[in-house]
C-alpha atoms as a PDB file:
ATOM      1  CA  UNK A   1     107.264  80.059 106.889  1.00  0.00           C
ATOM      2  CA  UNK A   2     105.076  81.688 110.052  1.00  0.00           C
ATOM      3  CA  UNK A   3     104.639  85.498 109.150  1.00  0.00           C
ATOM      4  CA  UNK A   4     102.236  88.004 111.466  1.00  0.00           C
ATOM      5  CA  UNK A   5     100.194  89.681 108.928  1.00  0.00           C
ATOM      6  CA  UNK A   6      99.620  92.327 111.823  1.00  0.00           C
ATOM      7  CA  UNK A   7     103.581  93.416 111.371  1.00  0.00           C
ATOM      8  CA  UNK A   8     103.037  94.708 107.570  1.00  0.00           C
ATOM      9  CA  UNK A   9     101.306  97.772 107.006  1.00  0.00           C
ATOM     10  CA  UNK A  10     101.177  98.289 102.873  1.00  0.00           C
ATOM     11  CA  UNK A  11     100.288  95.443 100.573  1.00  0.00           C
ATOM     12  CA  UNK A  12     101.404  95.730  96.848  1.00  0.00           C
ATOM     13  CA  UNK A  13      99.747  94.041  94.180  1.00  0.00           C
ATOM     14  CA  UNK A  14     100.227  92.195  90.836  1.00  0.00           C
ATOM     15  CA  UNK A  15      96.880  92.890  89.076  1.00  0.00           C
ATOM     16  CA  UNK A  16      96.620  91.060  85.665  1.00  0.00           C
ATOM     17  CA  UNK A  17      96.854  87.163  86.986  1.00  0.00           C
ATOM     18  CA  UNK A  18      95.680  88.286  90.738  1.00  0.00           C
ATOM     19  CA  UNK A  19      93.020  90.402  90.811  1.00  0.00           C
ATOM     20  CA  UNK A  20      91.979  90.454  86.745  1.00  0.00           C
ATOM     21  CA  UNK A  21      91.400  87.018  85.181  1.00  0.00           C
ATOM     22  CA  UNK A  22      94.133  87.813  82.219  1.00  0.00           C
ATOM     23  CA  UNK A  23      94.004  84.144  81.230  1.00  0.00           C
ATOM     24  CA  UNK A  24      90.081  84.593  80.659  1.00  0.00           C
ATOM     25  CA  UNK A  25      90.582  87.643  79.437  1.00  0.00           C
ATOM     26  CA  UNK A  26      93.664  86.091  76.856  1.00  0.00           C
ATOM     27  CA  UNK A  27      92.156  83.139  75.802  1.00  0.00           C
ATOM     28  CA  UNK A  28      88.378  85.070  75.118  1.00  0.00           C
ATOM     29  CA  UNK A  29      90.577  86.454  71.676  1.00  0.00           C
ATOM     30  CA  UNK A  30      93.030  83.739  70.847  1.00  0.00           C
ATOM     31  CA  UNK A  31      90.860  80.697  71.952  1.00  0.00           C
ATOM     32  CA  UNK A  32      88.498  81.318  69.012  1.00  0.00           C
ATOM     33  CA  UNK A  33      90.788  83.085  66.508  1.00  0.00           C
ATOM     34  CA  UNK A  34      93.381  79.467  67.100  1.00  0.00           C
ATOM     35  CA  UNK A  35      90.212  77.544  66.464  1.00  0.00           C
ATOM     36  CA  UNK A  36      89.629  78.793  63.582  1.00  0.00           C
ATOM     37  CA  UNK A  37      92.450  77.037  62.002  1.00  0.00           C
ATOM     38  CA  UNK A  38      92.673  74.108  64.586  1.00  0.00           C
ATOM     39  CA  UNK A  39      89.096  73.104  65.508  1.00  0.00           C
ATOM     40  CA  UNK A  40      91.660  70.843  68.358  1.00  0.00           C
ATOM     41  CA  UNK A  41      93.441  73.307  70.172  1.00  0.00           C
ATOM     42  CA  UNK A  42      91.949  74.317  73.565  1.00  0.00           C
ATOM     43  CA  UNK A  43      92.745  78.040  75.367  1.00  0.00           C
ATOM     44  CA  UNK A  44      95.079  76.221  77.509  1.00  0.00           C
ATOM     45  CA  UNK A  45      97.352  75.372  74.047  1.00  0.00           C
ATOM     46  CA  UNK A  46      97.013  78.832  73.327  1.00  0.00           C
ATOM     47  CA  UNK A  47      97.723  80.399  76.697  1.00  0.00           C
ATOM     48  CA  UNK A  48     101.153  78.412  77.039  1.00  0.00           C
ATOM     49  CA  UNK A  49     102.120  79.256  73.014  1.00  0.00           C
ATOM     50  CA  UNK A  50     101.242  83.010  73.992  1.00  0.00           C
ATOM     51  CA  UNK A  51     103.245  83.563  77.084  1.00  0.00           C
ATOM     52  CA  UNK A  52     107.188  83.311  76.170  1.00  0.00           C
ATOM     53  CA  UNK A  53     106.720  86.055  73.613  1.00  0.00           C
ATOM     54  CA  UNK A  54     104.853  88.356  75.774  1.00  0.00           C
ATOM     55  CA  UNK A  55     107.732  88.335  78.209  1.00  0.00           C
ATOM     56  CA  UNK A  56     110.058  88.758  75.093  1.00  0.00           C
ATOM     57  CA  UNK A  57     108.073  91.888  73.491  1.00  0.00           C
ATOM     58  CA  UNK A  58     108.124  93.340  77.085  1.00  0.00           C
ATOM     59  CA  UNK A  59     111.968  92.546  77.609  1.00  0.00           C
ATOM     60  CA  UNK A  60     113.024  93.580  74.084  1.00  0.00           C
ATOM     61  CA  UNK A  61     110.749  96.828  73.915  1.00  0.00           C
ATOM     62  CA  UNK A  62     110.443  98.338  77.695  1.00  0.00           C
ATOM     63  CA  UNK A  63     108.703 102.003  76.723  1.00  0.00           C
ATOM     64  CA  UNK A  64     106.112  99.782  74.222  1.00  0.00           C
ATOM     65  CA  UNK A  65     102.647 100.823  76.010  1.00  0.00           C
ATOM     66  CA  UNK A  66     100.971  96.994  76.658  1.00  0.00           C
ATOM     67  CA  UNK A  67      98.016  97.818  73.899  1.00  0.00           C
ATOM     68  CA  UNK A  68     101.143  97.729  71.681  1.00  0.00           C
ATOM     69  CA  UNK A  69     103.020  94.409  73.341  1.00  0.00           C
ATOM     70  CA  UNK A  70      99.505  92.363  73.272  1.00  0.00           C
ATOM     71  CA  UNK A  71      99.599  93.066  69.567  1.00  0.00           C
ATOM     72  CA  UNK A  72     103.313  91.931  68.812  1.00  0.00           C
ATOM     73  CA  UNK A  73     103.354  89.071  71.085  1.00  0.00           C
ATOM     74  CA  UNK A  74      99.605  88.100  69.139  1.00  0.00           C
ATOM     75  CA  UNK A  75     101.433  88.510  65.975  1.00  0.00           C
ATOM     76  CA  UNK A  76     104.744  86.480  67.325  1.00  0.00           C
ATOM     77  CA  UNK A  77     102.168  83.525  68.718  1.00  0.00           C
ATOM     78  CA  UNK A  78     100.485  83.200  65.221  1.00  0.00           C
ATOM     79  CA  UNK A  79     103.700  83.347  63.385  1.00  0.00           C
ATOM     80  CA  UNK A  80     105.341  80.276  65.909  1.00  0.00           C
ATOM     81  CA  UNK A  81     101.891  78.378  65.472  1.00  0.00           C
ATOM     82  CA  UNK A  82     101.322  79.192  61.967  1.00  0.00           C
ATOM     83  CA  UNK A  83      97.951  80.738  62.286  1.00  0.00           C
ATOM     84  CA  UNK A  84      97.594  84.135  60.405  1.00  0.00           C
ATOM     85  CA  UNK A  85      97.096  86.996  62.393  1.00  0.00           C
ATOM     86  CA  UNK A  86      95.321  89.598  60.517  1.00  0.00           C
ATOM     87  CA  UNK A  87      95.503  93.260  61.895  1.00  0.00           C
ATOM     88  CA  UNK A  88      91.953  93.606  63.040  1.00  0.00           C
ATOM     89  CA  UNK A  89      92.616  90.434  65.668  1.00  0.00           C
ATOM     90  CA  UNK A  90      96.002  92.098  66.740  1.00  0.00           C
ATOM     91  CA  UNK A  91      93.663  95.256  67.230  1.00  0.00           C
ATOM     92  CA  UNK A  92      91.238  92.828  68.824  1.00  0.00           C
ATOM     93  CA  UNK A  93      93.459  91.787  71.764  1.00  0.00           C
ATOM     94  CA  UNK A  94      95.184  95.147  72.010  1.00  0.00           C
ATOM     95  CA  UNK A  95      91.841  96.776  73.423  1.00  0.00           C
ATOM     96  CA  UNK A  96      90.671  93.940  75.313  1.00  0.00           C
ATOM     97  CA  UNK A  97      92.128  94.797  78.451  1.00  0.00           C
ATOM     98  CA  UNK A  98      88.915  96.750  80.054  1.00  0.00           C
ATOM     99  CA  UNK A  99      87.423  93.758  79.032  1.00  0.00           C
ATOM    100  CA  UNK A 100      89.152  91.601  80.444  1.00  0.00           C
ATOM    101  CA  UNK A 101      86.953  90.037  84.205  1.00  0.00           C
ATOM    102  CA  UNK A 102      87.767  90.284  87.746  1.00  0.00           C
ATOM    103  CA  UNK A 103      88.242  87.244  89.770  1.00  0.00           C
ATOM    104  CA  UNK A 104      84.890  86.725  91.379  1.00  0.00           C
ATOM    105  CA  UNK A 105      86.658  87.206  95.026  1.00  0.00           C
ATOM    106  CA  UNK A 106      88.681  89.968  93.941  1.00  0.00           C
ATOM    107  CA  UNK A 107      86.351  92.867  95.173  1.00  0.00           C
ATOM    108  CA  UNK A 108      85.253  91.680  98.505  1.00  0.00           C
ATOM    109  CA  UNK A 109      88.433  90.218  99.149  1.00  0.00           C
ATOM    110  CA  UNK A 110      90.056  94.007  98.502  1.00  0.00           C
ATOM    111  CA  UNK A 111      87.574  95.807 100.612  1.00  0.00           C
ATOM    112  CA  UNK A 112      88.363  93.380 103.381  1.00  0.00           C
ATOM    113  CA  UNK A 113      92.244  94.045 103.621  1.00  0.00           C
ATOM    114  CA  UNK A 114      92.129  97.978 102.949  1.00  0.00           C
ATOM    115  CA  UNK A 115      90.756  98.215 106.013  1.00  0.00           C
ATOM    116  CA  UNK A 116      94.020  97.301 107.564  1.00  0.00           C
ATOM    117  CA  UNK A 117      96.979  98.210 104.820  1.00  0.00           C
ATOM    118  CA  UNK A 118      97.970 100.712 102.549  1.00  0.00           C
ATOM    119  CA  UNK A 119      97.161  99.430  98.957  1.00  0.00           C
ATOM    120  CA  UNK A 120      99.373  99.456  95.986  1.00  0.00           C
ATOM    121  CA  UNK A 121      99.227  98.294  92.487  1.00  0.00           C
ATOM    122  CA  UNK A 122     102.512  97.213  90.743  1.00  0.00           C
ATOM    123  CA  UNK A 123     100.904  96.309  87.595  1.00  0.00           C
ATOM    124  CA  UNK A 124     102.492  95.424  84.049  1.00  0.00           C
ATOM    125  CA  UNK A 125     100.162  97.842  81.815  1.00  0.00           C
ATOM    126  CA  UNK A 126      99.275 101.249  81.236  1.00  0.00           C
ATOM    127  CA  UNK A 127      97.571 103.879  82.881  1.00  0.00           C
ATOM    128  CA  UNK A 128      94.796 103.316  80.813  1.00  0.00           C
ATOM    129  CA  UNK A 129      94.092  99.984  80.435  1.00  0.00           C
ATOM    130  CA  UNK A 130      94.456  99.935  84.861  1.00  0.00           C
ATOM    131  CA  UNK A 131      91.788 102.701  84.966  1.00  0.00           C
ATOM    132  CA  UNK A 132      89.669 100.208  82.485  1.00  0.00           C
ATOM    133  CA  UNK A 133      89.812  98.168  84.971  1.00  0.00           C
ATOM    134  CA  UNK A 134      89.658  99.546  88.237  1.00  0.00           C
ATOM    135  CA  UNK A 135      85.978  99.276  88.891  1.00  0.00           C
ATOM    136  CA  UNK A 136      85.929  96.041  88.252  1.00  0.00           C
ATOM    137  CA  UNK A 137      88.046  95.832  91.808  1.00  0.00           C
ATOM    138  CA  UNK A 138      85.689  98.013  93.665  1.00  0.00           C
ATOM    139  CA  UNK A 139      88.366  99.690  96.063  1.00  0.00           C
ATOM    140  CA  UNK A 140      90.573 102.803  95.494  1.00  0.00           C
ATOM    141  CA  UNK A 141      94.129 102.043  95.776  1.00  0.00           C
ATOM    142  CA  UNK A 142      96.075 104.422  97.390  1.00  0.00           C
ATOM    143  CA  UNK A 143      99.113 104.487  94.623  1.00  0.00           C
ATOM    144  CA  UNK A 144      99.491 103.199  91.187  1.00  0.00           C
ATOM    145  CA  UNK A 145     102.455 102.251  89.297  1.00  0.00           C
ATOM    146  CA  UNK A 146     102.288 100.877  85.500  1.00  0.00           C
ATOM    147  CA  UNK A 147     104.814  99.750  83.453  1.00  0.00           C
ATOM    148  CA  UNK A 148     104.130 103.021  81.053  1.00  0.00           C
ATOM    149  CA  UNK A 149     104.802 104.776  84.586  1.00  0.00           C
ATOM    150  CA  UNK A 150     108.047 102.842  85.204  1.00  0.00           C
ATOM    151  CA  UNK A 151     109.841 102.850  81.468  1.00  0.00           C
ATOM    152  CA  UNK A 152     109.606  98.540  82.058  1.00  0.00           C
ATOM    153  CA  UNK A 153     108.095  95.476  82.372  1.00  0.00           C
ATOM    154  CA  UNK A 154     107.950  92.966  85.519  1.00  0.00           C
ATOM    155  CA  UNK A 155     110.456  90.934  85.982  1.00  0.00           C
ATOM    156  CA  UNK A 156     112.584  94.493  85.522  1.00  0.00           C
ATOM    157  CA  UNK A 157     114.031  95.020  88.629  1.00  0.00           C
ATOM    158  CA  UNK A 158     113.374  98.953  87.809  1.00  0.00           C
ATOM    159  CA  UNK A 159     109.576  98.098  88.675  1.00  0.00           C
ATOM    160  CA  UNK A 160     110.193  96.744  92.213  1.00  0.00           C
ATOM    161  CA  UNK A 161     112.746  99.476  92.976  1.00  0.00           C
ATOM    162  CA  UNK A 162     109.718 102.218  92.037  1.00  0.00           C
ATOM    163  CA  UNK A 163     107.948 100.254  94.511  1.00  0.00           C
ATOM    164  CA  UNK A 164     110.784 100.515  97.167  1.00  0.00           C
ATOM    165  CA  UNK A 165     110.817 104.385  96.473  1.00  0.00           C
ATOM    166  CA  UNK A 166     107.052 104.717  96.888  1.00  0.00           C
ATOM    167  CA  UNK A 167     106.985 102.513 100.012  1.00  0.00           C
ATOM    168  CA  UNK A 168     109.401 104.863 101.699  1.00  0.00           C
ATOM    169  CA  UNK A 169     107.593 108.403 100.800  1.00  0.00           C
ATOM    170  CA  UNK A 170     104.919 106.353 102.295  1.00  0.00           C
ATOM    171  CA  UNK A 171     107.028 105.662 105.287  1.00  0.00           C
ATOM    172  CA  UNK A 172     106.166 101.945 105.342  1.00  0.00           C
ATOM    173  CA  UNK A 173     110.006 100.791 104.266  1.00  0.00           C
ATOM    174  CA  UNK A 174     110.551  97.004 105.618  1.00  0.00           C
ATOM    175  CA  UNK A 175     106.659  96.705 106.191  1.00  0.00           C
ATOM    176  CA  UNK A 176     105.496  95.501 102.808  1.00  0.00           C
ATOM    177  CA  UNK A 177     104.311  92.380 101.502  1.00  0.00           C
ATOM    178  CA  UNK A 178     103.828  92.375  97.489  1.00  0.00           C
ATOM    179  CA  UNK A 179     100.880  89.922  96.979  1.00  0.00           C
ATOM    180  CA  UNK A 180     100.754  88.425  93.134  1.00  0.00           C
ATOM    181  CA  UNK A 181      99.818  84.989  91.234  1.00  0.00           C
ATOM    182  CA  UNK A 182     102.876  85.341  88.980  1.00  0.00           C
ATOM    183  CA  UNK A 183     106.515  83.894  90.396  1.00  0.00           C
ATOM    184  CA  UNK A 184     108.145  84.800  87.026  1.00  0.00           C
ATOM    185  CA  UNK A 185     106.754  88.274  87.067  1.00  0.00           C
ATOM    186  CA  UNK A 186     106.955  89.272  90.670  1.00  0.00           C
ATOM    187  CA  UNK A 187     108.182  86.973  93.393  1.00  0.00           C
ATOM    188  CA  UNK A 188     111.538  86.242  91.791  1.00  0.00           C
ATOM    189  CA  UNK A 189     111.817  89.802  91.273  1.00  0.00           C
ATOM    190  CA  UNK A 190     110.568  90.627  94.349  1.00  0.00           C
ATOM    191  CA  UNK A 191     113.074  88.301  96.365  1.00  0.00           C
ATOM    192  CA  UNK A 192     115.755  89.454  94.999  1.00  0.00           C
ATOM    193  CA  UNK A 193     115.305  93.251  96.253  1.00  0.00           C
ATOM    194  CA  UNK A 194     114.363  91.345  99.466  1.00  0.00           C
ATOM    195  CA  UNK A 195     110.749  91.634 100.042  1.00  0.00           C
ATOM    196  CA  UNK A 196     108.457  89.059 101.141  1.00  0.00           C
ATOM    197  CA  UNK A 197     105.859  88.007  98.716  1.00  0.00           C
ATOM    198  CA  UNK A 198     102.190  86.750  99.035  1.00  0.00           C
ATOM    199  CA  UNK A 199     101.656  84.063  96.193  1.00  0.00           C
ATOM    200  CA  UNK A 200      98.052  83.973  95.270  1.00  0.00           C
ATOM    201  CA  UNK A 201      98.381  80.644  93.634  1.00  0.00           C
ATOM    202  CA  UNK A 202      95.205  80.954  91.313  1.00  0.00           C
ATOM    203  CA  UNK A 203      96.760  77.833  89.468  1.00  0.00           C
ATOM    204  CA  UNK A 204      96.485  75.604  92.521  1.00  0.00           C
ATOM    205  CA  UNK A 205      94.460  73.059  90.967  1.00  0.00           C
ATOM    206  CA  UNK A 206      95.856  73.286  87.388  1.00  0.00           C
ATOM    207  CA  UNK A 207      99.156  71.990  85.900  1.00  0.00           C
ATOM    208  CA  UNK A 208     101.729  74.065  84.134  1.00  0.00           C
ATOM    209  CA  UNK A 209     102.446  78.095  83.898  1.00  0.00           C
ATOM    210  CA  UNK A 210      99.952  78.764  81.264  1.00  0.00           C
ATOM    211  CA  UNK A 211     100.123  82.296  80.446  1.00  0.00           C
ATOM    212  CA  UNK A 212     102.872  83.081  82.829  1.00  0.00           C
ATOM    213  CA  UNK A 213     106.319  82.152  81.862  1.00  0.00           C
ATOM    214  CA  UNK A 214     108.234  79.147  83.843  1.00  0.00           C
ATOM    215  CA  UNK A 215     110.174  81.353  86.554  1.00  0.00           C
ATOM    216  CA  UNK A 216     113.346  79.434  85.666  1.00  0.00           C
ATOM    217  CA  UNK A 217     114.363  79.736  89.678  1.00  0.00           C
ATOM    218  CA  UNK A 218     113.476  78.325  92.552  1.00  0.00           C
ATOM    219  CA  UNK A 219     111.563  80.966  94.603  1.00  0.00           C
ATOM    220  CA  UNK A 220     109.677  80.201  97.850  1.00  0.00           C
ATOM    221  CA  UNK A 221     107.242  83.087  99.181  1.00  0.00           C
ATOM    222  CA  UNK A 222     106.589  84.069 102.208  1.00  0.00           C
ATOM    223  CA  UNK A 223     102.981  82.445 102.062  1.00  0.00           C
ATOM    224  CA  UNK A 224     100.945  81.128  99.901  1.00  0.00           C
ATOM    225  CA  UNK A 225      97.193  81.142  99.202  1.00  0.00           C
ATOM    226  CA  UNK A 226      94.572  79.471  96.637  1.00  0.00           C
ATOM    227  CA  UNK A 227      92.587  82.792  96.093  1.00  0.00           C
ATOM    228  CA  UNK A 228      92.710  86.311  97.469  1.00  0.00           C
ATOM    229  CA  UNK A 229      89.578  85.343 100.077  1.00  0.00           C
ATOM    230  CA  UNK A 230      91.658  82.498 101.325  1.00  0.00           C
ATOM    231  CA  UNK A 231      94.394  85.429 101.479  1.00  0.00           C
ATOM    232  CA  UNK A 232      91.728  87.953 103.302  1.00  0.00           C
ATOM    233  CA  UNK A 233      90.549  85.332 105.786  1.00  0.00           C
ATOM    234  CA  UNK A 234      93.723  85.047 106.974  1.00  0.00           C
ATOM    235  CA  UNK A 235      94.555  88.756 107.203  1.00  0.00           C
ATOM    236  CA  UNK A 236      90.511  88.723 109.079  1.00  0.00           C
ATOM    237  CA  UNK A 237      92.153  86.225 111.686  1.00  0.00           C
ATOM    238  CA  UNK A 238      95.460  87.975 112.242  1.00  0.00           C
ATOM    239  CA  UNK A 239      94.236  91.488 113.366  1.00  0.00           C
ATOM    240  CA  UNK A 240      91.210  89.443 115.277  1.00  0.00           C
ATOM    241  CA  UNK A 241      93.905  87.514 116.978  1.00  0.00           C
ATOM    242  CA  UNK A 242      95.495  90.982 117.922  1.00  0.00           C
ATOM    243  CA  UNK A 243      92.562  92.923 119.171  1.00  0.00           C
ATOM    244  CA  UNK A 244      91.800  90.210 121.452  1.00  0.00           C
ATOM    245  CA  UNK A 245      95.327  89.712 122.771  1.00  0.00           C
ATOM    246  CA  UNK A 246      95.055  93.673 123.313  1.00  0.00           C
ATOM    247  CA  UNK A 247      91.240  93.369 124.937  1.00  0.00           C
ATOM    248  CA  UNK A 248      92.971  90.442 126.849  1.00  0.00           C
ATOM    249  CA  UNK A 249      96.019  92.636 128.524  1.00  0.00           C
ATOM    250  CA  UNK A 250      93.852  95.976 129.001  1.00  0.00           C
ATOM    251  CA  UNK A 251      91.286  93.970 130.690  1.00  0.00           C
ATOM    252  CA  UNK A 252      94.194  92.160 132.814  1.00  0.00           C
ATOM    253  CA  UNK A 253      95.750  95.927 133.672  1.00  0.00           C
ATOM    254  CA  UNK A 254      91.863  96.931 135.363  1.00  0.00           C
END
């Protein structure tokens, strides 16, 4: 699908699975702590057993702050593998988020497209663990919205209608593109209250979900990209196009 990236002027974003490696982040508690009872299971294993009861702690307990989620759906993985999970490694995950890395584009890739949109986080956590992790991104966003903000989790619909009301204080209603790696977590979602989505498709060159859930649905976004610099090139090129095309029609008008 052809899209002018010149026509948008806000971008939302996902930020654990986009901008924040949550998978490294994940895997840098349960990897080891899984070993530890199966020398053989690699943070992939763990990353897929994780990620259904996540999105069921989240579903089943909307106002839980995440902290509080990574610890039941630790517990929940452990029980379905049959791995104790002692309280100090449910602790251990539960304050990992500021921990948890960038992607190395992330930053410069951020810096690139604020100079051209309005930028918006849409992130499932809370205000906390978000300002943990913040300068890790380098930029300021211009509005936040966390799930502890919202009263739910992504794939709520509640999230992306808090987005719709933002976008319209903002005065950029129909001129939004919500960029995220996640289709079960945002671009279903996002479809459905009609708004085109950016997939940052950090899994390009890796079979399987792993810490996302299967989507269940067929969803096709807008456009899709292998990183967020593939994603910034593109917006680079777009408003370079435009200039010239405007350089080219003032200088024909002289």
């Amino acid at each position: 699908m052809t899209r002018d990236l010149t026509d948008y002027d806000a971008l939302s974003f996902d930020c654990y699975g986009t901008l924040i490696d949550w998978e490294a982040g994940i895997a840098a508690v349960l990897g080891p702590w899984a070993r530890r009872s199966d020398p053989s299971i690699t943070d992939e294993d763990v990353l897929v057993a994780y990620s259904e009861h996540e999105a069921a702690v989240e579903a089943e307990a909307p106002a839980t702050l995440y902290p509080d989620v990574l610890r039941e759906a630790f517990r929940r993985t452990g029980a379905a593998l049959g791995f104790e999970v002692s309280d100090e490694d449910a602790d251990a995950l539960g304050a990992s988020v500021p921990d948890w890395p960038a992607f190395p584009d992330s930053a410069a890739a951020l810096a690139r497209v604020k100079a051209h949109y309005t930028l918006i986080i849409l992130s499932n956590v809370h205000r906390d663990g978000f300002a943990g992790s913040n300068p890790r991104l380098g930029v300021e966003f211009d509005e936040v919205l966390t799930a502890q903000d919202i009263g739910s989790y992504k794939p709520d619909p509640a999230n992306f209608d808090a987005l719709l009301t933002r976008v319209e204080r903002l005065g950029a209603s129909g001129r939004l593109l919500h960029v995220a790696q996640s289709l079960f977590h945002d671009h279903v979602p996002a479809a459905q209250k009609g708004i085109p989505g950016v997939w940052i498709n950090r899994r390009h060159d890796r079979p399987g979900w792993g810490a996302t859930p299967d989507p269940r649905v067929t969803v096709t976004p807008a456009l899709e990209f292998p990183s967020l610099a593939a994603f910034a090139d593109a917006v680079d090129a777009a408003f370079a196009k435009r200039a010239g095309q405007r350089g080219a029609l003032e200088g024909a008008r002289e």
